[in-house]
Protein backbone atom coordinates (compact mmCIF):
# COMPACT_ATOMS: atom_id res chain seq x y z
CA UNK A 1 72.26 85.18 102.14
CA UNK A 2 72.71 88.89 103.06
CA UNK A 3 73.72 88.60 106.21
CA UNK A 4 76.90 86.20 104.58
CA UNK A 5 77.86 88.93 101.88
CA UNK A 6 78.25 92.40 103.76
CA UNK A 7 80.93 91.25 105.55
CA UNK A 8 82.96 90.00 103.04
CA UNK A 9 82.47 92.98 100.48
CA UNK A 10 83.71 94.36 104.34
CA UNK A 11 86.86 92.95 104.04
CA UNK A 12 87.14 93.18 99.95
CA UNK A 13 86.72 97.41 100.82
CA UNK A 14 89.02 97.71 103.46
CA UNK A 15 91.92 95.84 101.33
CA UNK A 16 91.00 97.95 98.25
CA UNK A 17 91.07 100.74 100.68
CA UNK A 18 94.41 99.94 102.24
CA UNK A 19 95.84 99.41 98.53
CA UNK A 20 94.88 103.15 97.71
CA UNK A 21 96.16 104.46 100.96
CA UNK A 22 99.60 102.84 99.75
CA UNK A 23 99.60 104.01 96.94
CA UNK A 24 98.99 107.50 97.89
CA UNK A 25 101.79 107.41 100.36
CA UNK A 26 104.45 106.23 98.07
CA UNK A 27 103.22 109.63 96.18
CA UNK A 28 104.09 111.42 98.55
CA UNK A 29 107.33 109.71 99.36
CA UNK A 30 108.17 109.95 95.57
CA UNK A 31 108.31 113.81 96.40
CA UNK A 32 110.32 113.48 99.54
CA UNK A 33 112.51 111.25 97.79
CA UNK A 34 114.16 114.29 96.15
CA UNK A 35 115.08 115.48 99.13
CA UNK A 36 115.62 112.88 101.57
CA UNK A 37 116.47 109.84 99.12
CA UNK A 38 117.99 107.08 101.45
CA UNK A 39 115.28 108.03 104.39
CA UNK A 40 112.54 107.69 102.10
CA UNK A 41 113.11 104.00 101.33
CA UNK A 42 113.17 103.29 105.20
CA UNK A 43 110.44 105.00 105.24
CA UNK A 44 108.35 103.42 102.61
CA UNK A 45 109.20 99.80 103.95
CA UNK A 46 106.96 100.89 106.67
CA UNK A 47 103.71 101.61 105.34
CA UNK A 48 104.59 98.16 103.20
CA UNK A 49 104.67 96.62 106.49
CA UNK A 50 101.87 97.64 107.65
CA UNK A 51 99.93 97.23 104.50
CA UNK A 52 100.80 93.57 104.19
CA UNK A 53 100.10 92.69 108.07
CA UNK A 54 97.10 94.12 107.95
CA UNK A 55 96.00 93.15 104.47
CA UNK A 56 96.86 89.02 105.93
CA UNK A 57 95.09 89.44 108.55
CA UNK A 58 91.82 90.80 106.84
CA UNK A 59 92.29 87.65 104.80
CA UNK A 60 93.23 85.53 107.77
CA UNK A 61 89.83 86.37 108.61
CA UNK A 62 87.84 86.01 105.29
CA UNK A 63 89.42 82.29 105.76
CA UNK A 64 88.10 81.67 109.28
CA UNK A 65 84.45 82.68 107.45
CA UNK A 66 84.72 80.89 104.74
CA UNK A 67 85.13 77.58 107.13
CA UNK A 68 82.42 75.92 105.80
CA UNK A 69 83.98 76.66 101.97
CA UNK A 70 87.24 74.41 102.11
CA UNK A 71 88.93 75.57 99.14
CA UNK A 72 88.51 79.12 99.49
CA UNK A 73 89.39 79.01 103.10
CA UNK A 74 92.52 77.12 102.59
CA UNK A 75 93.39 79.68 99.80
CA UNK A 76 92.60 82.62 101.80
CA UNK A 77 94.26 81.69 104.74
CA UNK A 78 97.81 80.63 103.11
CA UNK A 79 96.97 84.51 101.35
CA UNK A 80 96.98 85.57 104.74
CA UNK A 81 99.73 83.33 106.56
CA UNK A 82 102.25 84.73 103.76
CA UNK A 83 101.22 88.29 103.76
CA UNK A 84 102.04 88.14 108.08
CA UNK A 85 105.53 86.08 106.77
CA UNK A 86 106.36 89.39 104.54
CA UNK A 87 105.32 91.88 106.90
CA UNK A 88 108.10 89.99 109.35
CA UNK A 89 110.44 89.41 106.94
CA UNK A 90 110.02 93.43 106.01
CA UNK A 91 110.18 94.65 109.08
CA UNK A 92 113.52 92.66 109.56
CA UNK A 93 115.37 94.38 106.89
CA UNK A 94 114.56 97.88 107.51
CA UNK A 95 117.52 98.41 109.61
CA UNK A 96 119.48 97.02 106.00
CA UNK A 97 117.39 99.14 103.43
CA UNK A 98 118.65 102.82 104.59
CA UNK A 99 122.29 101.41 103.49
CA UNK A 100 121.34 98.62 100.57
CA UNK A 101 118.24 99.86 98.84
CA UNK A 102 118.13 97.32 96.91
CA UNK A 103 117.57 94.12 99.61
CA UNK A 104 113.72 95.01 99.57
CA UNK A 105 113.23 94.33 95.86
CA UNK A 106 113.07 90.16 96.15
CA UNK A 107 110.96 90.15 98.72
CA UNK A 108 108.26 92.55 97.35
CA UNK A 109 108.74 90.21 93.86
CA UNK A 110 108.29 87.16 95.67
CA UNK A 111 105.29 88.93 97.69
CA UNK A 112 103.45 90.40 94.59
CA UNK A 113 104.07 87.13 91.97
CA UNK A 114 102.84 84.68 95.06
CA UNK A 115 99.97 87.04 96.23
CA UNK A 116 98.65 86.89 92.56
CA UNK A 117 98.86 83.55 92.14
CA UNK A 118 97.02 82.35 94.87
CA UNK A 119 94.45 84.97 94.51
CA UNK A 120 94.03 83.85 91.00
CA UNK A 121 93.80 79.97 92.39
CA UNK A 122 91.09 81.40 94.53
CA UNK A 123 89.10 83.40 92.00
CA UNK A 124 88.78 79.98 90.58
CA UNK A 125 87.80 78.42 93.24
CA UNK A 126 85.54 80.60 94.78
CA UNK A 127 83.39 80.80 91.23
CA UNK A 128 81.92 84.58 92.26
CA UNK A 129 79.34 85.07 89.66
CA UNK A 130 79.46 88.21 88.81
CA UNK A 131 83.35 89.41 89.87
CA UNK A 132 85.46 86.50 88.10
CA UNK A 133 87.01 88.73 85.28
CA UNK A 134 87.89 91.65 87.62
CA UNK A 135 89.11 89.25 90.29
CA UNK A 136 91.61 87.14 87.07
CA UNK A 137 92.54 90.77 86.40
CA UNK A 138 93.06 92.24 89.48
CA UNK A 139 95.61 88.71 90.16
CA UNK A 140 97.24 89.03 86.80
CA UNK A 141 98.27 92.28 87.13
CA UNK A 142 100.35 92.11 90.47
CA UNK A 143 101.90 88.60 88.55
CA UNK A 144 103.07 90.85 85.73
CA UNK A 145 103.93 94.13 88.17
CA UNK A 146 106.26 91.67 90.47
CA UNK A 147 107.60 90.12 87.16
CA UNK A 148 108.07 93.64 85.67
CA UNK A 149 109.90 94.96 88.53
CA UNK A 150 112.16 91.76 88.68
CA UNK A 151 113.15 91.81 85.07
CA UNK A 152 113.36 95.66 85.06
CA UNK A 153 115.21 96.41 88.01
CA UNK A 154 115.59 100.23 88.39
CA UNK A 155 118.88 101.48 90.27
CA UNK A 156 117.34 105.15 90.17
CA UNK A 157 115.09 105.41 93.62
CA UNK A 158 112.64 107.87 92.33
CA UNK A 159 111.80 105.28 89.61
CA UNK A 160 111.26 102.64 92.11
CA UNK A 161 109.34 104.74 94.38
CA UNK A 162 106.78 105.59 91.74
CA UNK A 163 106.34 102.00 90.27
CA UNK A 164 105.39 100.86 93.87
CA UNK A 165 103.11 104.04 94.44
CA UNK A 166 101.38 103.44 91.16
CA UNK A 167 101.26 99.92 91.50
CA UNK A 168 99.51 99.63 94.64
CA UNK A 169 97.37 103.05 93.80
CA UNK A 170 95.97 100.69 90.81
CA UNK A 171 95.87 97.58 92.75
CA UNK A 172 93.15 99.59 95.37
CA UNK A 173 90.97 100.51 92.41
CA UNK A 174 90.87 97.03 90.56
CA UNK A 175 90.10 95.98 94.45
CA UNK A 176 86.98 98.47 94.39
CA UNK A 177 85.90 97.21 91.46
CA UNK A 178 86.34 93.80 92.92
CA UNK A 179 84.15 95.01 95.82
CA UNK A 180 81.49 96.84 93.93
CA UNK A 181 81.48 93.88 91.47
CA UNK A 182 81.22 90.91 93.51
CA UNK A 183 76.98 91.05 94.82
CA UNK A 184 76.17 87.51 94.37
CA UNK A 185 77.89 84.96 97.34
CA UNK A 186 80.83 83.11 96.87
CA UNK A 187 80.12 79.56 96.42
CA UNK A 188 82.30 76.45 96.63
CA UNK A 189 82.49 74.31 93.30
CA UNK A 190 80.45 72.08 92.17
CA UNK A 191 77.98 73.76 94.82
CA UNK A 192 74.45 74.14 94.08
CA UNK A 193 73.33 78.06 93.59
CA UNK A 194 70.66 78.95 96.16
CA UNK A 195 66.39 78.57 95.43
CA UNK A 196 65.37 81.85 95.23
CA UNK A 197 61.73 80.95 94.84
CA UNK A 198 59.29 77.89 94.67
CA UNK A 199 57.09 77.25 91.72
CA UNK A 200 53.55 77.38 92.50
């Protein structure tokens, strides 16, 4: 139904939308860095905050719409319940990251690896017709990013700071796609697809 899809390609815009405005800030903090290195992690743990609070709750509220679609509301909202835990847990350390840069690097890991995993547990189970291999995709690549950064660790901050801006600069346009991708509704499995006509 039309009236069920605009507001979830709503919330699918505003994430991909949040990703890019991420990743354009940690640009620009990948410049300040030069100058102001051990402010410009503080500062970046910020707009991380804010980026996972508000990306849970946009997904905290997908869930509550997709009530009447168990699985993908149960994956959706344990998307969002985690993404609020991080945000917490995030803005707890900044008082720790201006002296220990390094203390932020688990929990984005742990963040990125679980938030692709259950996204790709929800591609799955939310069967979107058109937007499967985009959505797989879009779920694989923060797996391997939040691997990458964990078996790569980089003790040079302006190496960091540009992995996280270009990670989360891609991660907004592979959620566009998602977006722009994703026209036909998201059905449960097993569930019937909707009679778009009757035979005369």
């Amino acid at each position: 139904m039309a009236s069920e899809r605009l507001p979830s390609r709503l919330i699918l815009g505003l994430r991909a939308l949040l990703a890019l405005l991420l990743g354009l800030t940690g640009l620009f903090m990948a410049l300040l860095a030069a100058f102001l290195p051990r402010a410009t992690v503080a500062l970046i743990v910020l707009p991380f905050t804010g980026f996972t609070l508000l990306d849970g709750l946009l997904c905290l509220v997908a869930g509550a719409r997709a009530a009447r679609r168990r699985a993908s509301m149960i994956l959706l909202l344990l998307i969002g319940l985690m993404e609020v835990g991080v945000a917490a847990d995030a803005l707890l350390l900044i008082p720790r990251v201006g002296e220990r840069p390094q203390v932020i690097l688990p929990l984005f890991v742990a963040w990125a690896v679980t938030l692709g995993l259950l996204e790709l547990a929800w591609a799955f189970a939310a069967r979107g017709q058109r937007g499967l291999p985009i959505l797989v995709v879009t779920a694989g690549f923060s797996i391997a990013f939040g691997l990458f950064a964990y078996l790569s660790p980089s003790g040079d901050l302006m190496t960091a700071v540009w992995r996280l801006a270009i990670y989360f600069f891609l991660l907004g346009i592979l959620r566009l796609l998602v977006t722009f991708r994703v026209q036909a509704p998201i059905t449960e499995p097993g569930a019937a697809p909707a009679v778009r006509g009757r035979r005369g």
